[in-house]
N, C-alpha and C. Protein backbone atom coordinates (compact mmCIF):
# COMPACT_ATOMS: atom_id res chain seq x y z
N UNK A 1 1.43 -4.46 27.02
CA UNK A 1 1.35 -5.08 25.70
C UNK A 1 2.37 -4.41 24.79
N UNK A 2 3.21 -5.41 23.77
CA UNK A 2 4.12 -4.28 23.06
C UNK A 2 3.43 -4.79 21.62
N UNK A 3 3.84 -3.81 20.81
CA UNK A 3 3.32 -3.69 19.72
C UNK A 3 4.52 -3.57 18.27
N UNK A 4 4.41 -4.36 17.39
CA UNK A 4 5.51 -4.19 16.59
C UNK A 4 5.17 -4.02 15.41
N UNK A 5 5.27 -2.80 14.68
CA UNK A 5 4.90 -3.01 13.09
C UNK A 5 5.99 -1.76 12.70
N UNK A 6 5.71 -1.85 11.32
CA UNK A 6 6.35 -0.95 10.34
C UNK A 6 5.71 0.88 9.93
N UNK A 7 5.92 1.75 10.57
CA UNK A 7 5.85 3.10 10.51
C UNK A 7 4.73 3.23 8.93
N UNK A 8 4.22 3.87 9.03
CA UNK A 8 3.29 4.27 7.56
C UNK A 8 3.09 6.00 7.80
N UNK A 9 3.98 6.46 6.96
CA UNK A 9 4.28 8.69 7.89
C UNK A 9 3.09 9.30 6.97
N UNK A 10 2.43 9.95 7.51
CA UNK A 10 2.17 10.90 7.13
C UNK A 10 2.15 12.43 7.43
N UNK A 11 2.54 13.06 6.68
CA UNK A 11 3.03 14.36 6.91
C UNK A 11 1.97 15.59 6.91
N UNK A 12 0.75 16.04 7.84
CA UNK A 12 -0.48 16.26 7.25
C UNK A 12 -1.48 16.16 8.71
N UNK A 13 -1.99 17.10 8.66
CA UNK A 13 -3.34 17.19 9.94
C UNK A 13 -4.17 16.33 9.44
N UNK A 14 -4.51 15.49 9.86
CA UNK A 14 -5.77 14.49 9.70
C UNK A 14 -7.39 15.21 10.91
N UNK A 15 -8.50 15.07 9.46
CA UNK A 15 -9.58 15.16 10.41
C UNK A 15 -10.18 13.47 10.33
N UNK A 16 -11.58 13.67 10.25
CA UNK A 16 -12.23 12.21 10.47
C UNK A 16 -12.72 11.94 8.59
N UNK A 17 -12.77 13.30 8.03
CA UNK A 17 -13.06 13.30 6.58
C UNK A 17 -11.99 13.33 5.64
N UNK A 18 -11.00 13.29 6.24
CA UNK A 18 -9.30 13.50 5.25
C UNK A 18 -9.17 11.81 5.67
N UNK A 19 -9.46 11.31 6.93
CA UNK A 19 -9.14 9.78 7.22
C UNK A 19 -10.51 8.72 6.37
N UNK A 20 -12.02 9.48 5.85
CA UNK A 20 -12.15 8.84 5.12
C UNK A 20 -13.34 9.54 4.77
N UNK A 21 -14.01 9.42 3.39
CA UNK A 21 -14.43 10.27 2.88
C UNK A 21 -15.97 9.89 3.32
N UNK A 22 -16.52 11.15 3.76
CA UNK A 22 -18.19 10.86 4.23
C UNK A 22 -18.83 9.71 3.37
N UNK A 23 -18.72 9.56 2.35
CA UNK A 23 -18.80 9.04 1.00
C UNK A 23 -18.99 7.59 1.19
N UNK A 24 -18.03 7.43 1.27
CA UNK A 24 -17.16 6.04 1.47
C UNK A 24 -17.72 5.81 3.21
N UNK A 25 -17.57 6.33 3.88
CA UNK A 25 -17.70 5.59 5.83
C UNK A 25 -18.70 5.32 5.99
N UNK A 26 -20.02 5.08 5.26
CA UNK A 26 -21.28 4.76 5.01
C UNK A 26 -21.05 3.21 4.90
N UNK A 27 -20.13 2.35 4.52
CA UNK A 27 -19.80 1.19 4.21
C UNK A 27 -19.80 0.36 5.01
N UNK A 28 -20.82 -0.83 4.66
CA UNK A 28 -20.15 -1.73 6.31
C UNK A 28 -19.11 -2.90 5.42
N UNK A 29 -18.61 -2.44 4.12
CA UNK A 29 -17.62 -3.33 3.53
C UNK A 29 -16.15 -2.91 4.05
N UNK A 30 -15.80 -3.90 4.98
CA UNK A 30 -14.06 -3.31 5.23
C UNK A 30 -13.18 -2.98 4.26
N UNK A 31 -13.44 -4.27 3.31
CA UNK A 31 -12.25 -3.86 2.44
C UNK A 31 -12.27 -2.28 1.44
N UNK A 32 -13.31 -1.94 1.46
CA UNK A 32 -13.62 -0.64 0.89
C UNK A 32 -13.59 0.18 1.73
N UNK A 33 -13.52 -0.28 2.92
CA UNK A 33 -13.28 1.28 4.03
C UNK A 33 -11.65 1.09 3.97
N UNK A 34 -10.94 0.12 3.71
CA UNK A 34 -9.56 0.35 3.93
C UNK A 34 -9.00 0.58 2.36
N UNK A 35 -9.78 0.69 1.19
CA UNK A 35 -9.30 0.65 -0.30
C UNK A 35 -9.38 2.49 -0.24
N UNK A 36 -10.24 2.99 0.77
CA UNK A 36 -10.71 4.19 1.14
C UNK A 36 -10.15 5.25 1.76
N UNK A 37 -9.42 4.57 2.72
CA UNK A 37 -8.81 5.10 3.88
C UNK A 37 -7.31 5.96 3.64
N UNK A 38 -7.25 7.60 4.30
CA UNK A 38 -6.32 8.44 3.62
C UNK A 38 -6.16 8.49 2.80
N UNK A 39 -7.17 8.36 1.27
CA UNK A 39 -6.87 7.98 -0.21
C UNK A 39 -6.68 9.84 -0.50
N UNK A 40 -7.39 10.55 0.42
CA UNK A 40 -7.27 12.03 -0.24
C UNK A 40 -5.76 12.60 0.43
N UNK A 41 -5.06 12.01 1.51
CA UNK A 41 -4.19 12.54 2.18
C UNK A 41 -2.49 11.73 1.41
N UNK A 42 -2.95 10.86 1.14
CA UNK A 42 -1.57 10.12 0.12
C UNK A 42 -2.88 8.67 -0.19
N UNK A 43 -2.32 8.58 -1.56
CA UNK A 43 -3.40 8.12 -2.31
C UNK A 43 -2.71 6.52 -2.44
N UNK A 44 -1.17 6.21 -1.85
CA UNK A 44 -0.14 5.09 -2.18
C UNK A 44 -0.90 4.00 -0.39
N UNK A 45 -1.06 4.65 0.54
CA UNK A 45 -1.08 4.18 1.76
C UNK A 45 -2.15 3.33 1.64
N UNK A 46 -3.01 2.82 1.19
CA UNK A 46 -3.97 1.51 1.00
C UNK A 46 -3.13 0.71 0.60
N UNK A 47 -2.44 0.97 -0.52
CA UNK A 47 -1.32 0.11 -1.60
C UNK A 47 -0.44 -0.43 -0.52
N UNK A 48 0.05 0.55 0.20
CA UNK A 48 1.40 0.07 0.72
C UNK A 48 1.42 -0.34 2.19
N UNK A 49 0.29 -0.24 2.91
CA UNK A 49 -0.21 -0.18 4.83
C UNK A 49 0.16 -1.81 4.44
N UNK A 50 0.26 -2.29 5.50
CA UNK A 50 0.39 -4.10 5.95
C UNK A 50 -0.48 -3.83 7.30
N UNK A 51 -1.17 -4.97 7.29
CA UNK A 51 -1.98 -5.52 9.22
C UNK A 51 -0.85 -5.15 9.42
N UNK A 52 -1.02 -4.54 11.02
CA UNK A 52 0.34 -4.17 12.14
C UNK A 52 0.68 -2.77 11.84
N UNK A 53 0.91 -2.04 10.21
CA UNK A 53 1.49 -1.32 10.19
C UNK A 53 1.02 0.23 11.52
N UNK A 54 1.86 1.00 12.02
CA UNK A 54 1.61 2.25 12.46
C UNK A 54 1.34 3.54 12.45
N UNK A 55 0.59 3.87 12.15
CA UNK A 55 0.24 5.28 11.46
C UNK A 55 0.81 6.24 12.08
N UNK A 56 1.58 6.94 11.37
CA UNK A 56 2.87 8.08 12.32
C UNK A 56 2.15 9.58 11.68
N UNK A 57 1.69 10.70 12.46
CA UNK A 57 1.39 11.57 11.97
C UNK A 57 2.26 12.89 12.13
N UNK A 58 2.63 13.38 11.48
CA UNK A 58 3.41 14.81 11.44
C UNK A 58 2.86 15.49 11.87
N UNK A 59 1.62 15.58 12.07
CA UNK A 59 0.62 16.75 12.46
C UNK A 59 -0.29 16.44 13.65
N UNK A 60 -1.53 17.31 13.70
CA UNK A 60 -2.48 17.07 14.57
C UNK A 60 -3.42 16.30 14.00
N UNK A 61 -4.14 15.53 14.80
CA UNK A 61 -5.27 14.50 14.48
C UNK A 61 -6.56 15.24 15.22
N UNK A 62 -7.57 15.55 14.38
CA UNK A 62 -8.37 16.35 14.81
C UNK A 62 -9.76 15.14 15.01
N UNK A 63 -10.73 15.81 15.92
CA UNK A 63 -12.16 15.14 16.42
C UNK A 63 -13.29 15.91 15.23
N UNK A 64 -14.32 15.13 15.31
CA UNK A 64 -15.18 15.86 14.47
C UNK A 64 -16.55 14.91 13.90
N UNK A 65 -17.33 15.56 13.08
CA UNK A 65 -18.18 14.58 12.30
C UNK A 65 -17.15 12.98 11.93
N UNK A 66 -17.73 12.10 11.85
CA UNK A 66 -17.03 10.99 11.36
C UNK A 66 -16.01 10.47 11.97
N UNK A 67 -15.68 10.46 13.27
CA UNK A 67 -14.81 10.08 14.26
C UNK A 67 -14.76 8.68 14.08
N UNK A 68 -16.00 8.28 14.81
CA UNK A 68 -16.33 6.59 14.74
C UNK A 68 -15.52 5.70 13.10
N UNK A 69 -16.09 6.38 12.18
CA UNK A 69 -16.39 6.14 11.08
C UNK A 69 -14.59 6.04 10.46
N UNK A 70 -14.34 7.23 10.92
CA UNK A 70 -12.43 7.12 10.66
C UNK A 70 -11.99 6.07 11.59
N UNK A 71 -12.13 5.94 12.46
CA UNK A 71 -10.99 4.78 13.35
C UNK A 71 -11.62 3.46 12.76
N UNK A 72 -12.93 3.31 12.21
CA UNK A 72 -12.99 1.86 12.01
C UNK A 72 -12.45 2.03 9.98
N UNK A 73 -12.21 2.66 9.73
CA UNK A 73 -11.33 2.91 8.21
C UNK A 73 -9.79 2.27 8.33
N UNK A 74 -9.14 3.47 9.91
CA UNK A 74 -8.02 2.68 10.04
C UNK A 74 -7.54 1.68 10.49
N UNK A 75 -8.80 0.91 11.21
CA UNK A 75 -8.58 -0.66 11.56
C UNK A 75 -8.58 -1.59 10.20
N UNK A 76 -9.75 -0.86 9.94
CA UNK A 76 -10.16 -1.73 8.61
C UNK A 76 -8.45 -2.07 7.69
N UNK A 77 -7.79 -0.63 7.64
CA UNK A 77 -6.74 -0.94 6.73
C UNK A 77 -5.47 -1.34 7.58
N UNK A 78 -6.05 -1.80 8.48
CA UNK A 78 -4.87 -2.96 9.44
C UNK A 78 -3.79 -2.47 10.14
N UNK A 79 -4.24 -0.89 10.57
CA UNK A 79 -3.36 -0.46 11.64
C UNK A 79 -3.54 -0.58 12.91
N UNK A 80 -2.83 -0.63 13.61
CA UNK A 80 -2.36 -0.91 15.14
C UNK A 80 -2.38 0.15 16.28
N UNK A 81 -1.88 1.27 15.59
CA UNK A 81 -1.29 2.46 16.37
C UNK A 81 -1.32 3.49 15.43
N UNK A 82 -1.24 4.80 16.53
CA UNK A 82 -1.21 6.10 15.58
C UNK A 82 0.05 7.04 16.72
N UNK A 83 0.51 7.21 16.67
CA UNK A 83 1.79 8.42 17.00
C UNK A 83 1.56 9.35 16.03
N UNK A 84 1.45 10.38 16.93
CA UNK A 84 1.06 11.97 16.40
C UNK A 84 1.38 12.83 17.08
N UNK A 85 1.45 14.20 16.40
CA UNK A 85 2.34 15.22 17.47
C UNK A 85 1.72 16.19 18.01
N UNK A 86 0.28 15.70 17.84
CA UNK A 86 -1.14 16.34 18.93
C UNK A 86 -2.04 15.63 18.50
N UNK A 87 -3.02 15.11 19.37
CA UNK A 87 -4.38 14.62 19.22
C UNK A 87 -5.78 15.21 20.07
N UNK A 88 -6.65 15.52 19.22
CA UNK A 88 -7.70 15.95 19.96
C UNK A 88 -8.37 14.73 21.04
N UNK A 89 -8.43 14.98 22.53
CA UNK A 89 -8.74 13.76 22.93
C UNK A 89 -9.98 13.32 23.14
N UNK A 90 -10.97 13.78 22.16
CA UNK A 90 -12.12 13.28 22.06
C UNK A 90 -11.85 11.88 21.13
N UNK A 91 -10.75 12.07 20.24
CA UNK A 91 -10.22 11.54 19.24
C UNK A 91 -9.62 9.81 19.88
N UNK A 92 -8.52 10.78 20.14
CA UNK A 92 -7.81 9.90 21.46
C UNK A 92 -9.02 8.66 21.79
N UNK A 93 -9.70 9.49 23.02
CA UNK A 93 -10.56 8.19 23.31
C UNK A 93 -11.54 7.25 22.70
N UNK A 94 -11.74 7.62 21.79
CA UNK A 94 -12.73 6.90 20.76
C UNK A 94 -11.81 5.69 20.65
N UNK A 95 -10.83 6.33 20.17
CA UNK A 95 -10.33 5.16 18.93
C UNK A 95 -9.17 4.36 19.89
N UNK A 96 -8.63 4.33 21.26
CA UNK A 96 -8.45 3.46 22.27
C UNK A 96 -9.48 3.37 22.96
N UNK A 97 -10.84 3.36 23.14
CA UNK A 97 -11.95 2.53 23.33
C UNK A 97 -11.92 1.67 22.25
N UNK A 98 -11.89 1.70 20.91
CA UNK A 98 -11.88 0.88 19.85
C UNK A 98 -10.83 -0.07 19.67
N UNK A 99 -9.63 0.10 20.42
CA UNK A 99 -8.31 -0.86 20.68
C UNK A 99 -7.47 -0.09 18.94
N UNK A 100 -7.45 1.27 19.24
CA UNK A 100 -6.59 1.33 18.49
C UNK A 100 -5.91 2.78 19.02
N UNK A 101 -4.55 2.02 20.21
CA UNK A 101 -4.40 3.38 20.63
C UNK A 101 -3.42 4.30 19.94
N UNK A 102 -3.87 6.14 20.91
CA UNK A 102 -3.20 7.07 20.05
C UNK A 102 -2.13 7.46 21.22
N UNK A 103 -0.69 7.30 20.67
CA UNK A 103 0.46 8.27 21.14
C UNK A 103 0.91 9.44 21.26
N UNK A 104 0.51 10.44 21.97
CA UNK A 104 1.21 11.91 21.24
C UNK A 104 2.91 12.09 21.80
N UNK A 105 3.31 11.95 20.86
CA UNK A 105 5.02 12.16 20.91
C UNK A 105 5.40 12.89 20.04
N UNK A 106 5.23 14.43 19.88
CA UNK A 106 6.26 15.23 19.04
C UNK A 106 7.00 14.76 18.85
N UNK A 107 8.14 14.39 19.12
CA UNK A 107 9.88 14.60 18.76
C UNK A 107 9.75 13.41 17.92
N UNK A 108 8.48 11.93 18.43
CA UNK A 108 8.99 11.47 17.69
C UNK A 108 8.58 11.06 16.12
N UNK A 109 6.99 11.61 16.49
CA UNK A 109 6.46 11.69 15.06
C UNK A 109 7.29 12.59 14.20
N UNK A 110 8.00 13.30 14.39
CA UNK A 110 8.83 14.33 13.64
C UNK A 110 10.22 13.40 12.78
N UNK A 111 10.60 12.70 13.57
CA UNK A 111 11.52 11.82 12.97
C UNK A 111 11.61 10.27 12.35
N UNK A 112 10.27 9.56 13.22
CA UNK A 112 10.15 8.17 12.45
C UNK A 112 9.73 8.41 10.99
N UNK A 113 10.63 7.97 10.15
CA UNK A 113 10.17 7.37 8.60
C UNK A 113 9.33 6.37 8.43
N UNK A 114 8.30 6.93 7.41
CA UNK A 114 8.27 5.44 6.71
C UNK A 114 8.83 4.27 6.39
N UNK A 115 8.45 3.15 6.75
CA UNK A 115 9.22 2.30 6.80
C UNK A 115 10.30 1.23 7.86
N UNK A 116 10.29 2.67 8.84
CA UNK A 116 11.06 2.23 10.72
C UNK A 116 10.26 1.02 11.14
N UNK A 117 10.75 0.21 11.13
CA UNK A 117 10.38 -0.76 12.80
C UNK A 117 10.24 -0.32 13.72
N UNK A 118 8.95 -0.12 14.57
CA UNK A 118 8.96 0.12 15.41
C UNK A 118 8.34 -0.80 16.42
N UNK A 119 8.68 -0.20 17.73
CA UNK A 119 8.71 -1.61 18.94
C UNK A 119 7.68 -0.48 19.92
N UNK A 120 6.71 -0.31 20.44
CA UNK A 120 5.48 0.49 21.28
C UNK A 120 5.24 -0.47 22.47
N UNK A 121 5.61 -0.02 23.92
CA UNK A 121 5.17 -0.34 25.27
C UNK A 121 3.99 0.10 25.90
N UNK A 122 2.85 -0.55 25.59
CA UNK A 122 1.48 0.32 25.74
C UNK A 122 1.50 0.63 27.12
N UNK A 123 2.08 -0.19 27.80
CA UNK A 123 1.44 -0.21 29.39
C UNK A 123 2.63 0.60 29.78
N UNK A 124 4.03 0.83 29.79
CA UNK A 124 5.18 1.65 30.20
C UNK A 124 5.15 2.94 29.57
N UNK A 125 4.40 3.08 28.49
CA UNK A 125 5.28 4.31 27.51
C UNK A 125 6.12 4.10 27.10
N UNK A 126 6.66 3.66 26.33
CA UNK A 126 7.43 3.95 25.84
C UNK A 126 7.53 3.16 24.03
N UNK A 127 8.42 4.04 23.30
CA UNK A 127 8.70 3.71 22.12
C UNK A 127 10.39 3.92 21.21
N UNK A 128 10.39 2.47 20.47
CA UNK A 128 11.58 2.76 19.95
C UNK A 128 11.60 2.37 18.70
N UNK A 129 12.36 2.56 17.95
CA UNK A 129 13.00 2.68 16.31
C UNK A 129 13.69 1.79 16.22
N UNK A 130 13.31 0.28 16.24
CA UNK A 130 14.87 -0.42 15.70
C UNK A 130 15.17 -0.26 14.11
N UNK A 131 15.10 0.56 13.30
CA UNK A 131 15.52 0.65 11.96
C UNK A 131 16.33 1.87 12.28
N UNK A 132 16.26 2.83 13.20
CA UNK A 132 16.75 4.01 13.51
C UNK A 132 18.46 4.01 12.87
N UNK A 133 18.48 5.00 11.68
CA UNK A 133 19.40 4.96 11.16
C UNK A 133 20.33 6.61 11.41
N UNK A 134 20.71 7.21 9.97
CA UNK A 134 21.64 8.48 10.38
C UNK A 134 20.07 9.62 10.23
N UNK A 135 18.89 9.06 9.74
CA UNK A 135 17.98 10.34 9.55
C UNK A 135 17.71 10.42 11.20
N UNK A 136 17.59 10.09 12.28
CA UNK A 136 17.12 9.95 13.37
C UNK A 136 18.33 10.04 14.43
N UNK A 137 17.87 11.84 15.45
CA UNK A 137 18.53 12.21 16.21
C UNK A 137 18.98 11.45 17.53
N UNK A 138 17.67 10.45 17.72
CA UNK A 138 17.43 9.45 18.98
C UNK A 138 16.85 8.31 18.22
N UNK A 139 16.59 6.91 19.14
CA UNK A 139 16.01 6.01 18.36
C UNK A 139 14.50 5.65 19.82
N UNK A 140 14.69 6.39 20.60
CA UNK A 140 13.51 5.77 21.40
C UNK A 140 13.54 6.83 22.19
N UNK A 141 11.90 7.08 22.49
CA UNK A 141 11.14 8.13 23.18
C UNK A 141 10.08 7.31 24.24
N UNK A 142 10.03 8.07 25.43
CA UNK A 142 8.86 8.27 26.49
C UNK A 142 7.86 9.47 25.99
N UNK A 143 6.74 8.10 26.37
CA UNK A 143 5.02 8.88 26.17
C UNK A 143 4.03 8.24 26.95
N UNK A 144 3.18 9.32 27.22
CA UNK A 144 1.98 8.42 28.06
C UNK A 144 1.51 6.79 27.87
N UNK A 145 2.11 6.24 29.46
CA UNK A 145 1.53 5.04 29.38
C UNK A 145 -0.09 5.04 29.24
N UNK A 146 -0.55 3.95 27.91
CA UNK A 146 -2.19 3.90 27.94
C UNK A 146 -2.40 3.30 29.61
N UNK A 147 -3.70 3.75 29.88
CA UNK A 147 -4.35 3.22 30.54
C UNK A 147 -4.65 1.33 30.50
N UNK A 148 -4.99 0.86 31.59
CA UNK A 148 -5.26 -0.72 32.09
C UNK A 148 -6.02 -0.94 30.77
N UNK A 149 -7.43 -0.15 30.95
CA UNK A 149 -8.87 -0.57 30.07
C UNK A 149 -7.97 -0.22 28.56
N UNK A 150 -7.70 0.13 28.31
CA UNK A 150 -7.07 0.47 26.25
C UNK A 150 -6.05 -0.26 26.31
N UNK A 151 -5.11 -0.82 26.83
CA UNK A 151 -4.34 -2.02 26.56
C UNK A 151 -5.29 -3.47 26.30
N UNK A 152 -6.33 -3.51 27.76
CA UNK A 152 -7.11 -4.67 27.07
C UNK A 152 -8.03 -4.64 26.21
N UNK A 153 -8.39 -3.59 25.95
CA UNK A 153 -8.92 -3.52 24.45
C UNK A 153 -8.21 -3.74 23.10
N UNK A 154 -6.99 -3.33 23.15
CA UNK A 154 -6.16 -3.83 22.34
C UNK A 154 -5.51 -4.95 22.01
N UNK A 155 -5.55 -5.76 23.01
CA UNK A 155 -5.59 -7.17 23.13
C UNK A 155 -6.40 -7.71 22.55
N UNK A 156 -7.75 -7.57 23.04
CA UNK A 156 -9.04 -8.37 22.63
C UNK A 156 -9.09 -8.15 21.23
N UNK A 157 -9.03 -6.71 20.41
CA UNK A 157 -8.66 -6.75 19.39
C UNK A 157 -8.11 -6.91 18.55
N UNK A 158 -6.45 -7.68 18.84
CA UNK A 158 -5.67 -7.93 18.22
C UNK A 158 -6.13 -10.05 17.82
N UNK A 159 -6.84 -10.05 19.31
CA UNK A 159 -7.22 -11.43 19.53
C UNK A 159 -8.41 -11.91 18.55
N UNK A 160 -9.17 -10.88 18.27
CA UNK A 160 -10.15 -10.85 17.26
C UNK A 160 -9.89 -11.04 16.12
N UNK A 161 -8.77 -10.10 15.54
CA UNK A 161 -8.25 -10.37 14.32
C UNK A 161 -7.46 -11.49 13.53
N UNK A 162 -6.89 -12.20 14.91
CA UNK A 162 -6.32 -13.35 14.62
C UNK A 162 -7.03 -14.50 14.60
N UNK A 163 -8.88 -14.36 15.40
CA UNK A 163 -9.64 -14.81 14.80
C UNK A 163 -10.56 -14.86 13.32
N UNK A 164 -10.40 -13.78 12.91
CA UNK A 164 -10.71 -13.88 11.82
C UNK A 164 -10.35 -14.33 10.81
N UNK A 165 -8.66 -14.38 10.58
CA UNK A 165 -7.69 -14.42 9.64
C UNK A 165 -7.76 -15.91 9.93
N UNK A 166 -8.17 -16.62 10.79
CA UNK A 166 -8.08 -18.15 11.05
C UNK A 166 -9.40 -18.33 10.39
N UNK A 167 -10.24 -17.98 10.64
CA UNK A 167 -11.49 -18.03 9.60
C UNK A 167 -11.64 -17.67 8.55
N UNK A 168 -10.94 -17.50 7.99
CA UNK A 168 -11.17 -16.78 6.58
C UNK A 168 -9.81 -18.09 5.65
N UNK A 169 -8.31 -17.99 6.70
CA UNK A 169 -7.96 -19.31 5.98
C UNK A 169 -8.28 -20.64 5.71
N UNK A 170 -9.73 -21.01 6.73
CA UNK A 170 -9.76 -22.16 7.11
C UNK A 170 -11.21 -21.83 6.25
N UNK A 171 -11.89 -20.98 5.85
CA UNK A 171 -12.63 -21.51 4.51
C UNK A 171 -13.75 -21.08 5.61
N UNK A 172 -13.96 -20.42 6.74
CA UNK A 172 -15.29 -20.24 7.41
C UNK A 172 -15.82 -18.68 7.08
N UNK A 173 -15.33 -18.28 6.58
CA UNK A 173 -15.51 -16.65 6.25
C UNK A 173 -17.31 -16.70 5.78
N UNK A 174 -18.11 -15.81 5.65
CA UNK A 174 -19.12 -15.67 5.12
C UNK A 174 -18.95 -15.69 3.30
């Protein structure tokens, strides 16, 4: 499965309470888990995330209280993917059981900007930068191909969402 959205960086160890506040993950309102989501880690990324966008982390993504509760924050606010330059893989598997898989690629979370196009080969590994300009030493990196089962989860989930957004234009929403 390839995956295409627009980079969203953050520069910053994420736990499950920096991705959303105990407070707030009590919510079964999406749009408030995503009005919510990294508001303590950059307070602009609700404002500025798009569906698709990719959550690029500078840091480590840590496991913990509120695991569950963070990956459905960052679905909620319509991300796709997370590239990070360590993940705890308790972490990891949660949230590709949830169809939202995690990349660990140092080199390249270190260099995608905000803002990069990026192009993600779930099933090959691999990832590239088509915005890759003079800030960026390389424009495409090898990383663990996901597994069979977290690609089709990511499918089904992507398939979900495009059910919804058909329901919600077509006036069937609750």
């Amino acid at each position: 499965m390839i995956l295409t959205g627009y980079a969203v960086r953050i520069d910053h160890d994420l736990w499950p309470a920096t991705i959303i506040d105990p407070i707030h993950a009590a919510s079964a309102d999406t749009a408030l888990l995503a009005a919510y989501c990294l508001v303590e880690v950059d307070p602009t990324v609700a404002e500025q995330a798009r569906e698709g966008d990719i959550l690029v982390v500078c840091g480590q993504v840590y496991d913990g209280p509120g695991t569950e509760d963070a990956i459905y924050a960052l679905q909620a606010l319509g991300l796709a993917a997370i590239i990070c330059t360590a993940a705890a893989a308790p972490f990891a598997q949660a949230a590709g059981q949830a169809g939202l898989p995690v990349l660990v690629q140092p080199a390249a979370a270190q260099q995608i900007r905000s803002g990069d196009l990026l192009r993600l080969d779930l099933a090959r590994g691999r990832m590239l930068c088509l915005s890759a300009d003079a800030h960026a030493t390389r424009s495409d990196w090898d990383c663990c191909a996901c597994p069979t089962e977290i690609v089709q989860q990511v499918q089904r989930m992507h398939l979900l969402t495009r059910m919804r957004r058909v329901a919600e234009d077509e006036g069937f929403a609750e």
